[in-house]
N, C-alpha and C. Protein backbone atom coordinates (compact mmCIF):
# COMPACT_ATOMS: atom_id res chain seq x y z
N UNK A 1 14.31 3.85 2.02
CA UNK A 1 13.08 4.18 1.31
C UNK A 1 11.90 3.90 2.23
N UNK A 2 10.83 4.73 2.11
CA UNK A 2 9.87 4.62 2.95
C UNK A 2 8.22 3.97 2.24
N UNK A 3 8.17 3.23 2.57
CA UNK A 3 6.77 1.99 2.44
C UNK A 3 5.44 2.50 2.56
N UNK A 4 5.08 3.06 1.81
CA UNK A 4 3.17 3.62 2.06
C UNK A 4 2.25 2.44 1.36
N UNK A 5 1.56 1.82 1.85
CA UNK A 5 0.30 1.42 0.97
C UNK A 5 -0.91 1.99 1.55
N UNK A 6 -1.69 1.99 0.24
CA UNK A 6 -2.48 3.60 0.17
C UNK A 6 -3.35 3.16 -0.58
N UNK A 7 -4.52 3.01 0.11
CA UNK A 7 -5.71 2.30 -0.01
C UNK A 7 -6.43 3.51 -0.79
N UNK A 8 -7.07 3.12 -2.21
CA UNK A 8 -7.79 4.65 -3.03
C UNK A 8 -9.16 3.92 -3.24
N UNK A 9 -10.38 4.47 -3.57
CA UNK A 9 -11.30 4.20 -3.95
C UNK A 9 -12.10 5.08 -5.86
N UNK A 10 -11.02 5.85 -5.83
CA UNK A 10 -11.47 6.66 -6.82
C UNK A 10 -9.96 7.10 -7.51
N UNK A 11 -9.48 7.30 -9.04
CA UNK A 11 -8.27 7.63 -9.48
C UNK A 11 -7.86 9.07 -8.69
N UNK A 12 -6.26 8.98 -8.18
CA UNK A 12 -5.47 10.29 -7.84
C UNK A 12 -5.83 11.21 -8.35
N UNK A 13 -6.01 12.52 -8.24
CA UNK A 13 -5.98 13.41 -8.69
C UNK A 13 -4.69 13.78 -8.74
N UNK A 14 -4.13 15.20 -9.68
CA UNK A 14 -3.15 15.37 -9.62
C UNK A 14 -2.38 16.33 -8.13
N UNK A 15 -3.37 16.60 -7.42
CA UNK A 15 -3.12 17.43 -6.07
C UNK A 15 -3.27 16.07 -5.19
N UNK A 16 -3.77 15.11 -4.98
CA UNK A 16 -4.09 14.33 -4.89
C UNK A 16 -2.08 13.82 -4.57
N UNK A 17 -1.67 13.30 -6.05
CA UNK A 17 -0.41 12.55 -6.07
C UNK A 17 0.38 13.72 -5.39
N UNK A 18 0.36 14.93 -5.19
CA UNK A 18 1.37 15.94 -4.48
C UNK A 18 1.15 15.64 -3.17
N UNK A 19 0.00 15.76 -2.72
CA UNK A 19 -0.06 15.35 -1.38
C UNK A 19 0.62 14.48 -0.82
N UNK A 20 0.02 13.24 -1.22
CA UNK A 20 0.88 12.03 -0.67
C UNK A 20 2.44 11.69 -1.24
N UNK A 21 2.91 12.07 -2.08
CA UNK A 21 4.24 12.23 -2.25
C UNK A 21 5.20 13.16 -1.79
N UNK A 22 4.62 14.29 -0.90
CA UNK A 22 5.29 15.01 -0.70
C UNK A 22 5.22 15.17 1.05
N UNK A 23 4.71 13.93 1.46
CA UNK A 23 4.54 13.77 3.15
C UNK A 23 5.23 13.69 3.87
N UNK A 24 6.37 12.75 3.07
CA UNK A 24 7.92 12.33 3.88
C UNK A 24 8.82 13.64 3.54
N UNK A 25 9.17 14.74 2.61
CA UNK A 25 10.34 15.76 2.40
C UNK A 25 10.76 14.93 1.17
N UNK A 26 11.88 14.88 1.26
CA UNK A 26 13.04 14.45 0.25
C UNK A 26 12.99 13.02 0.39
N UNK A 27 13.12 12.41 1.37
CA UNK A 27 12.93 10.89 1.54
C UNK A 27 12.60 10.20 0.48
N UNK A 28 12.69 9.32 -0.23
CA UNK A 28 12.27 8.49 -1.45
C UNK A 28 10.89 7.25 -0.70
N UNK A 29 9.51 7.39 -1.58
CA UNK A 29 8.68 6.45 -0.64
C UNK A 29 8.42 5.82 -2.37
N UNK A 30 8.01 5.30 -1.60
CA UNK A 30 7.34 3.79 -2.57
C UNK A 30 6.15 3.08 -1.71
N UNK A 31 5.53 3.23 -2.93
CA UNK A 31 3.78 3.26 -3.15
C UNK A 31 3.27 1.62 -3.35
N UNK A 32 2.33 1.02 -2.51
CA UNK A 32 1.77 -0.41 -2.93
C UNK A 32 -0.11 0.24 -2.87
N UNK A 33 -0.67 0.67 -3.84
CA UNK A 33 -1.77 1.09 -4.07
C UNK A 33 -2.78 0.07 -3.66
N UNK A 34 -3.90 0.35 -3.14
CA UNK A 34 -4.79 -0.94 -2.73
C UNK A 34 -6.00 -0.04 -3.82
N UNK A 35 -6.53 -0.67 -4.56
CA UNK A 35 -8.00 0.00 -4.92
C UNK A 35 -9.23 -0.96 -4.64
N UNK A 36 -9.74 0.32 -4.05
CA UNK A 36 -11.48 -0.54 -3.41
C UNK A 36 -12.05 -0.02 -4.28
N UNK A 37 -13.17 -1.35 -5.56
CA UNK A 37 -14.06 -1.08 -6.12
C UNK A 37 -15.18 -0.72 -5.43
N UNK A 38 -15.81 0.58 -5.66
CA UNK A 38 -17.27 0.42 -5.15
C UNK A 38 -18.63 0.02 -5.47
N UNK A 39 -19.77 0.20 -5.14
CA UNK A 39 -20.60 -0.78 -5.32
C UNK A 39 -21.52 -1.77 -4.81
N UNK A 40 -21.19 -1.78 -3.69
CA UNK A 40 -21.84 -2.65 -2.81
C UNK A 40 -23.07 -1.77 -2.22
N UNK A 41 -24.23 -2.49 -2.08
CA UNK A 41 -25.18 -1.97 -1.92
C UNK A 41 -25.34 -1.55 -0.73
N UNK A 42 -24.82 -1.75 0.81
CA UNK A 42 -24.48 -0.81 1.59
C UNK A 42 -23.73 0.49 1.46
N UNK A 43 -22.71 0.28 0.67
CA UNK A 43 -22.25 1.28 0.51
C UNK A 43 -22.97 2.61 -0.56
N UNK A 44 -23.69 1.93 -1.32
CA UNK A 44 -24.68 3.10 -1.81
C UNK A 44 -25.33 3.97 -1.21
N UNK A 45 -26.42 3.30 -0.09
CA UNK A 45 -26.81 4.03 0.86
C UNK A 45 -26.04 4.85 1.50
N UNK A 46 -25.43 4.53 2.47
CA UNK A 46 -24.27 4.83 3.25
C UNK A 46 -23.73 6.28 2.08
N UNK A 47 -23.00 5.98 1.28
CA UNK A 47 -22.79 7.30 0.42
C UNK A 47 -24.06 8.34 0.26
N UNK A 48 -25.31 8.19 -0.26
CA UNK A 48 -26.23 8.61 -0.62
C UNK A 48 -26.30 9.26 0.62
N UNK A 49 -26.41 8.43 1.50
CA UNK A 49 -26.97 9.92 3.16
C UNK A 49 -25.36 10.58 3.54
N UNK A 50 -24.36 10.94 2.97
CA UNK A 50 -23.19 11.63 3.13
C UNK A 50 -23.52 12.39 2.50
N UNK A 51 -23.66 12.01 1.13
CA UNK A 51 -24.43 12.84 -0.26
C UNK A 51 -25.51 14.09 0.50
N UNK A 52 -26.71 13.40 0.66
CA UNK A 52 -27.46 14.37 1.93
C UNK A 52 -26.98 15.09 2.97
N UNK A 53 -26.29 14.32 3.77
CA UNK A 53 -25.81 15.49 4.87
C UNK A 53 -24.81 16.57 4.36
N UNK A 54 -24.28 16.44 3.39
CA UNK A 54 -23.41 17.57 3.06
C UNK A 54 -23.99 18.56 2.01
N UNK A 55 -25.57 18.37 1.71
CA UNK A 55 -26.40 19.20 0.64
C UNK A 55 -26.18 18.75 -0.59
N UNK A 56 -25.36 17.37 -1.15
CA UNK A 56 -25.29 17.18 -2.57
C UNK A 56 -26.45 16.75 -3.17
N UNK A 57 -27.57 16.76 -3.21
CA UNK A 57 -28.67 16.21 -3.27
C UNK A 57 -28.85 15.17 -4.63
N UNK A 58 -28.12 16.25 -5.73
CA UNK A 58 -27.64 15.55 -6.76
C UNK A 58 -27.26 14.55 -6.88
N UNK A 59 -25.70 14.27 -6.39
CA UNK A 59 -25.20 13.27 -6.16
C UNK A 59 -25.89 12.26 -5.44
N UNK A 60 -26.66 12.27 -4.51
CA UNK A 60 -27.79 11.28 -3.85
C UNK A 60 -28.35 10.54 -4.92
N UNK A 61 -29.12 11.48 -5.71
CA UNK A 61 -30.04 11.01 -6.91
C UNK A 61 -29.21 10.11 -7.70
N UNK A 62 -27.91 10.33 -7.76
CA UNK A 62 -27.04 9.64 -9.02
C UNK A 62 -26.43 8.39 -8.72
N UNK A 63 -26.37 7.94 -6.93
CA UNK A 63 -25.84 6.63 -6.56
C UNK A 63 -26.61 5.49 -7.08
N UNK A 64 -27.22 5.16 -7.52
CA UNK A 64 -27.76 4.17 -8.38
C UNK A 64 -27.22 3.84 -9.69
N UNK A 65 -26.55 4.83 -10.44
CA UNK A 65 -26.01 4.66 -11.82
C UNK A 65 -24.83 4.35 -11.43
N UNK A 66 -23.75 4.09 -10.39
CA UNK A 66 -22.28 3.52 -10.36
C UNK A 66 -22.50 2.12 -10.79
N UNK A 67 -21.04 1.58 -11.41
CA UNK A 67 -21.62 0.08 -11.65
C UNK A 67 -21.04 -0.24 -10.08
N UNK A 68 -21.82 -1.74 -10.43
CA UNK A 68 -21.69 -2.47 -9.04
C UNK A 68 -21.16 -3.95 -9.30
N UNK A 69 -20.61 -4.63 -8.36
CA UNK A 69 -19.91 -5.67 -8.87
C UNK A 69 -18.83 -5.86 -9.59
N UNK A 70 -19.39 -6.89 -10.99
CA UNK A 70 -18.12 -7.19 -11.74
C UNK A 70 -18.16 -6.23 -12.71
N UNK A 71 -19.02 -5.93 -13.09
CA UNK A 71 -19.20 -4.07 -13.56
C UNK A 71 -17.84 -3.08 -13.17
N UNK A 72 -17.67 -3.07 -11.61
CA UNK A 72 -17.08 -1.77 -11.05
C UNK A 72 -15.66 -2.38 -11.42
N UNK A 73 -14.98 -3.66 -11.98
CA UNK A 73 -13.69 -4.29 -11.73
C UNK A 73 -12.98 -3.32 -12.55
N UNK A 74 -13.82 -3.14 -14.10
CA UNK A 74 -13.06 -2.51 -15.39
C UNK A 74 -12.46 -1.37 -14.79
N UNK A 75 -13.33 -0.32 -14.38
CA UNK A 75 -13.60 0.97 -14.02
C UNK A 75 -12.50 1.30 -13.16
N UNK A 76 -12.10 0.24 -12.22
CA UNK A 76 -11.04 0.20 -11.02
C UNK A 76 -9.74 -0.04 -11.36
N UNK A 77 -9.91 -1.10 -12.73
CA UNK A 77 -8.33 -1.31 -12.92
C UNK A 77 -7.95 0.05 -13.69
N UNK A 78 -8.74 0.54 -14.53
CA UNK A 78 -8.17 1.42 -15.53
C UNK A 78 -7.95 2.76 -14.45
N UNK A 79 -8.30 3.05 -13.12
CA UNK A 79 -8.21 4.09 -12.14
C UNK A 79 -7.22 3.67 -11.40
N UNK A 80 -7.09 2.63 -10.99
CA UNK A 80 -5.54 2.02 -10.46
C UNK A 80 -4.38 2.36 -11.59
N UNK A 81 -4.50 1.87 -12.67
CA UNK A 81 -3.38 2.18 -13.75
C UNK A 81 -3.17 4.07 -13.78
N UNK A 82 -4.39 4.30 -13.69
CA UNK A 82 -3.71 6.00 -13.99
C UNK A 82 -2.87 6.21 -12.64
N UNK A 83 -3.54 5.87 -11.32
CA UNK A 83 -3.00 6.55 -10.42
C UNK A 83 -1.41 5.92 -10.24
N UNK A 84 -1.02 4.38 -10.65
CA UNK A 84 0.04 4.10 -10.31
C UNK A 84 0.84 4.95 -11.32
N UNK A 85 0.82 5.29 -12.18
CA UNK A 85 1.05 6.10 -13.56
C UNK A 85 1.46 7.12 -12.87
N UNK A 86 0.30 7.66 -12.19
CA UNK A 86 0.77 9.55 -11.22
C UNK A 86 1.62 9.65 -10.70
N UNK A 87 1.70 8.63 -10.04
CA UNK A 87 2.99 8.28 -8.91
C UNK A 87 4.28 8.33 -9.25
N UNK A 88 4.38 7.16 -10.66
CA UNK A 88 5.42 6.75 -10.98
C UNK A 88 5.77 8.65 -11.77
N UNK A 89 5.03 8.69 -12.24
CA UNK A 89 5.72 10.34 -13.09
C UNK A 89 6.34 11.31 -12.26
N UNK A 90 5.76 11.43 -10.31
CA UNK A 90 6.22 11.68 -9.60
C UNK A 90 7.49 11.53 -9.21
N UNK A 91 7.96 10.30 -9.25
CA UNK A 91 8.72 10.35 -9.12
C UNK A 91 9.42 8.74 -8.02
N UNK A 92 7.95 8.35 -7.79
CA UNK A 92 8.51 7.55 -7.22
C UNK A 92 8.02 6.04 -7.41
N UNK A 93 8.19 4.91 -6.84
CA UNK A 93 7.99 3.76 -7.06
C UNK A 93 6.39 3.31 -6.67
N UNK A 94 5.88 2.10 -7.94
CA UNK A 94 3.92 2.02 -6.91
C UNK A 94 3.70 1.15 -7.90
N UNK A 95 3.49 0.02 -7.03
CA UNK A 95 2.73 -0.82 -7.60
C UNK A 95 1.40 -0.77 -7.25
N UNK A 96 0.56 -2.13 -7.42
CA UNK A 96 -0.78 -1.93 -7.09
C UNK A 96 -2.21 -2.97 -7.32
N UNK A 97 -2.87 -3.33 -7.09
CA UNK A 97 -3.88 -4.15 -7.11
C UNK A 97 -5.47 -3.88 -6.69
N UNK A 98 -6.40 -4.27 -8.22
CA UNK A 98 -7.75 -4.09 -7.19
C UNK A 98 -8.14 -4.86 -5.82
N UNK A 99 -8.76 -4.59 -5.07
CA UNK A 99 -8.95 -5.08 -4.11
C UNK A 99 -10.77 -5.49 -3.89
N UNK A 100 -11.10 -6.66 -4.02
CA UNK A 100 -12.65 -6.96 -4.04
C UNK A 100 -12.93 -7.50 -2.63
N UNK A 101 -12.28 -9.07 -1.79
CA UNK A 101 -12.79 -9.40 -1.28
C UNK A 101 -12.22 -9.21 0.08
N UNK A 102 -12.14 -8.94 1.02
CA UNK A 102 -11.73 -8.88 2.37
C UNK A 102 -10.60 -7.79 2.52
N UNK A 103 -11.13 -6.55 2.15
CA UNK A 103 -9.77 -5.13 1.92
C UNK A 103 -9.38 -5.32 3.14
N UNK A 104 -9.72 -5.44 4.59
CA UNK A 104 -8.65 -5.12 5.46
C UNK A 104 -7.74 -6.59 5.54
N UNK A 105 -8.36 -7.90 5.41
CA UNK A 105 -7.07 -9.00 5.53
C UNK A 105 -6.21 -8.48 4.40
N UNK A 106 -6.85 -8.18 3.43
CA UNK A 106 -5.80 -8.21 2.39
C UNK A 106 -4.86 -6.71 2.72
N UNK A 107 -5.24 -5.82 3.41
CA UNK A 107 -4.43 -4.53 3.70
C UNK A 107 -3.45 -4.58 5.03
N UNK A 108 -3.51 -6.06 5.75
CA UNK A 108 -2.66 -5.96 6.75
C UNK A 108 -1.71 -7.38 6.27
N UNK A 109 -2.22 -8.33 5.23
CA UNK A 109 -0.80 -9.19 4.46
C UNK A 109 -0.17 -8.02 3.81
N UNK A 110 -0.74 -7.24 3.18
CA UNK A 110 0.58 -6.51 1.80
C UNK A 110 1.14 -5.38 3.06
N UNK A 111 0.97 -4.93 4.00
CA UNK A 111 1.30 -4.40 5.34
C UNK A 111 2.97 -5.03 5.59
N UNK A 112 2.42 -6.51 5.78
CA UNK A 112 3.51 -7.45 6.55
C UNK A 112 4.15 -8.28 5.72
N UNK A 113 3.97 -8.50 4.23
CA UNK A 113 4.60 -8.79 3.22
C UNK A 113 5.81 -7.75 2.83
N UNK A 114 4.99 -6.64 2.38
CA UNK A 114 6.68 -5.30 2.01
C UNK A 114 6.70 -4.73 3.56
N UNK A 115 6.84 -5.03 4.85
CA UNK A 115 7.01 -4.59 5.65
C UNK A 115 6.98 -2.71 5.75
N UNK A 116 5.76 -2.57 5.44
CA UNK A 116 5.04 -1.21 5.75
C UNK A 116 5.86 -0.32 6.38
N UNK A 117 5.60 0.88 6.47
CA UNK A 117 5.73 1.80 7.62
C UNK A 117 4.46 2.39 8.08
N UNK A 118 3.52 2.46 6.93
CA UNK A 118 2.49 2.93 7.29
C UNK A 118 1.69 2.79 5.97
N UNK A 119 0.05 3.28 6.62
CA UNK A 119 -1.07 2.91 5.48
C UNK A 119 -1.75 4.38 5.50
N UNK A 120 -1.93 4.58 4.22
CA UNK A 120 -2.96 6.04 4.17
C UNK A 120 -4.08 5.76 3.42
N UNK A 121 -5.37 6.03 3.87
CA UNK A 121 -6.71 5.75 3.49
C UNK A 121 -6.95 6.88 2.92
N UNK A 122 -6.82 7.13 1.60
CA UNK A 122 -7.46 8.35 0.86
C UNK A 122 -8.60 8.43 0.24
N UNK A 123 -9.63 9.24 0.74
CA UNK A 123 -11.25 8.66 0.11
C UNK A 123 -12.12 10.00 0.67
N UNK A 124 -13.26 10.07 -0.27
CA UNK A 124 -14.17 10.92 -0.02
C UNK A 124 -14.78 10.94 1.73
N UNK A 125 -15.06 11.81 2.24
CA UNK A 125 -15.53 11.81 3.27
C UNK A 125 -16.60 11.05 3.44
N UNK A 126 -16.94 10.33 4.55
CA UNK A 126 -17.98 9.43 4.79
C UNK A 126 -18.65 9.61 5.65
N UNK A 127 -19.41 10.64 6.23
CA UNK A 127 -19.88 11.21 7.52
C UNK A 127 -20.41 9.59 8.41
N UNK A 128 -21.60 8.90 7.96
CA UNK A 128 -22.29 8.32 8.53
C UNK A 128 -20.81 6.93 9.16
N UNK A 129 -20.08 6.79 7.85
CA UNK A 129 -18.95 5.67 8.62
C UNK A 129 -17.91 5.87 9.53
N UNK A 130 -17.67 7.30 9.48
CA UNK A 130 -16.65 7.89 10.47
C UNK A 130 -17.46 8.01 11.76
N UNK A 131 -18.62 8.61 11.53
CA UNK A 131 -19.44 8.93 12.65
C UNK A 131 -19.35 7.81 13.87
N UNK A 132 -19.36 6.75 13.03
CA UNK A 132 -19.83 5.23 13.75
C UNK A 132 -18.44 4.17 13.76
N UNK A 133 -16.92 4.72 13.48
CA UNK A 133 -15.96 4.55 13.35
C UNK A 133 -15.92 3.14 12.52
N UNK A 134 -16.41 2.86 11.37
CA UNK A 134 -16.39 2.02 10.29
C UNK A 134 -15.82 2.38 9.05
N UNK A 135 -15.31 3.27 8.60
CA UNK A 135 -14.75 3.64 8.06
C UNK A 135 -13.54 3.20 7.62
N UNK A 136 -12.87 2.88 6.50
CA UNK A 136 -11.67 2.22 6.49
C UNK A 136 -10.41 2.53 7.40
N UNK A 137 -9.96 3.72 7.30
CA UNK A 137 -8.92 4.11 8.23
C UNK A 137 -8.89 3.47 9.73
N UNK A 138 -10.46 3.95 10.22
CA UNK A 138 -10.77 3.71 12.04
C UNK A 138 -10.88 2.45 12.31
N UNK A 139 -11.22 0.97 11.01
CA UNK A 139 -11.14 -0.52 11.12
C UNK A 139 -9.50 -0.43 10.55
N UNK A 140 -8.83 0.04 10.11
CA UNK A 140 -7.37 -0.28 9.48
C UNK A 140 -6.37 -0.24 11.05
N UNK A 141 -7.14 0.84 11.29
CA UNK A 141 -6.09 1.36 13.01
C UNK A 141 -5.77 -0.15 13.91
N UNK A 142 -7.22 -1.06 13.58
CA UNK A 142 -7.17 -1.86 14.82
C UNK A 142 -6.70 -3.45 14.83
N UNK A 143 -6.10 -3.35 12.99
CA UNK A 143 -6.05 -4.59 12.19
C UNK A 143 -4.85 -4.35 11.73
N UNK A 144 -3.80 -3.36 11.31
CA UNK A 144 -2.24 -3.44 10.00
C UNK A 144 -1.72 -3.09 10.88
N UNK A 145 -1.43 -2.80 12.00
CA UNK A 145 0.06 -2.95 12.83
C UNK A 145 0.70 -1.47 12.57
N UNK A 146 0.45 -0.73 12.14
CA UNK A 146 1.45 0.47 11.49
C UNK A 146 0.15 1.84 11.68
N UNK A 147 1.34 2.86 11.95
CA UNK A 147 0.76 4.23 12.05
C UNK A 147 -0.51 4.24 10.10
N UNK A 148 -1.99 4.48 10.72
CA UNK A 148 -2.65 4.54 9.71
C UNK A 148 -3.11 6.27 9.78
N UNK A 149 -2.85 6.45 8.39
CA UNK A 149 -3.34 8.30 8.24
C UNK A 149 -4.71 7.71 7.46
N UNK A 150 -5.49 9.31 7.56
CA UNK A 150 -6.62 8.99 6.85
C UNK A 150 -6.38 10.85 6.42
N UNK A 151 -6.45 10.92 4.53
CA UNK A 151 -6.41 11.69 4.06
C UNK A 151 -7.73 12.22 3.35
N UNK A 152 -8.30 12.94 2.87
CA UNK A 152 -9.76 13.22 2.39
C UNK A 152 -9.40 13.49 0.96
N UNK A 153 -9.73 13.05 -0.12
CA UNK A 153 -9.42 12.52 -1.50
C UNK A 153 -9.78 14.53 -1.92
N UNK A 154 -9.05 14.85 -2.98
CA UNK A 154 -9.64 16.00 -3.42
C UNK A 154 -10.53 15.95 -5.04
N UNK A 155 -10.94 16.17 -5.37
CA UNK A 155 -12.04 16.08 -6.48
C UNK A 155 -10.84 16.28 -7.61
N UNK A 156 -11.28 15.56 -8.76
CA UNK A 156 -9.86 15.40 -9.67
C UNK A 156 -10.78 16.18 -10.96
């Protein structure tokens, strides 16, 4: 069986769970879900000028109404539960946990705890953090030991 933990920031979509379940062929994988609440007030900004550079202007205007904090915890578990849910209907095995304080220590123990094969960062595009290689995937590369993919989340 093959080991993905698969760092989400937003619930699977259902193209979303095809994707990543259908990476290995036939192979049987099993899923350790990481969810990053968002919220943090860098990261507002930071979203908001992605928001801009890609013309959402809208969405710019609307980064202020996400909750933030202990606010965003509810929001995350009940988006972790659907997506481990997707998975499991898929077909295959996924556990899972929010993730608040230190996502990459905590993404290279559960790495070296179920002895990984690999980590996939699935998340909205981030122009300004990729740009500047901060981005989860491009800090995951240099910290979990294991081939890291970085997938671009599809709108659910």
């Amino acid at each position: 069986m093959f080991t993905s933990v698969l760092m989400i920031e937003k619930p699977l979509s259902s193209v979303d769970v095809e994707f990543v379940t259908s990476l290995h062929g036939d192979e049987g994988v099993s899923f350790i879900v990481l969810m990053q609440p968002r919220g943090d007030q860098a990261d507002v900004l930071l979203r908001a000028i992605d928001d801009v550079a890609i013309g959402a202007l809208k969405d710019a205007a609307k980064e202020g109404e996400e909750p933030s904090g202990r606010a965003a915890r509810r929001p995350a578990e009940a988006a972790l539960e659907a997506s481990l849910q997707a998975l499991r209907d898929a077909g295959c095995e996924a556990v899972g946990q929010v993730v608040e304080d230190h996502p990459l220590d905590k993404m290279k123990a559960v790495v070296e705890e179920a002895d990984a094969d690999e980590v996939i960062v699935l998340t909205a595009p981030h122009y300004v953090e990729e740009f500047f290689h901060r981005d989860w995937a491009s800090r995951a590369r240099h910290k979990v030991g294991v081939p890291v993919l970085k997938l671009f989340a599809h709108s659910a």
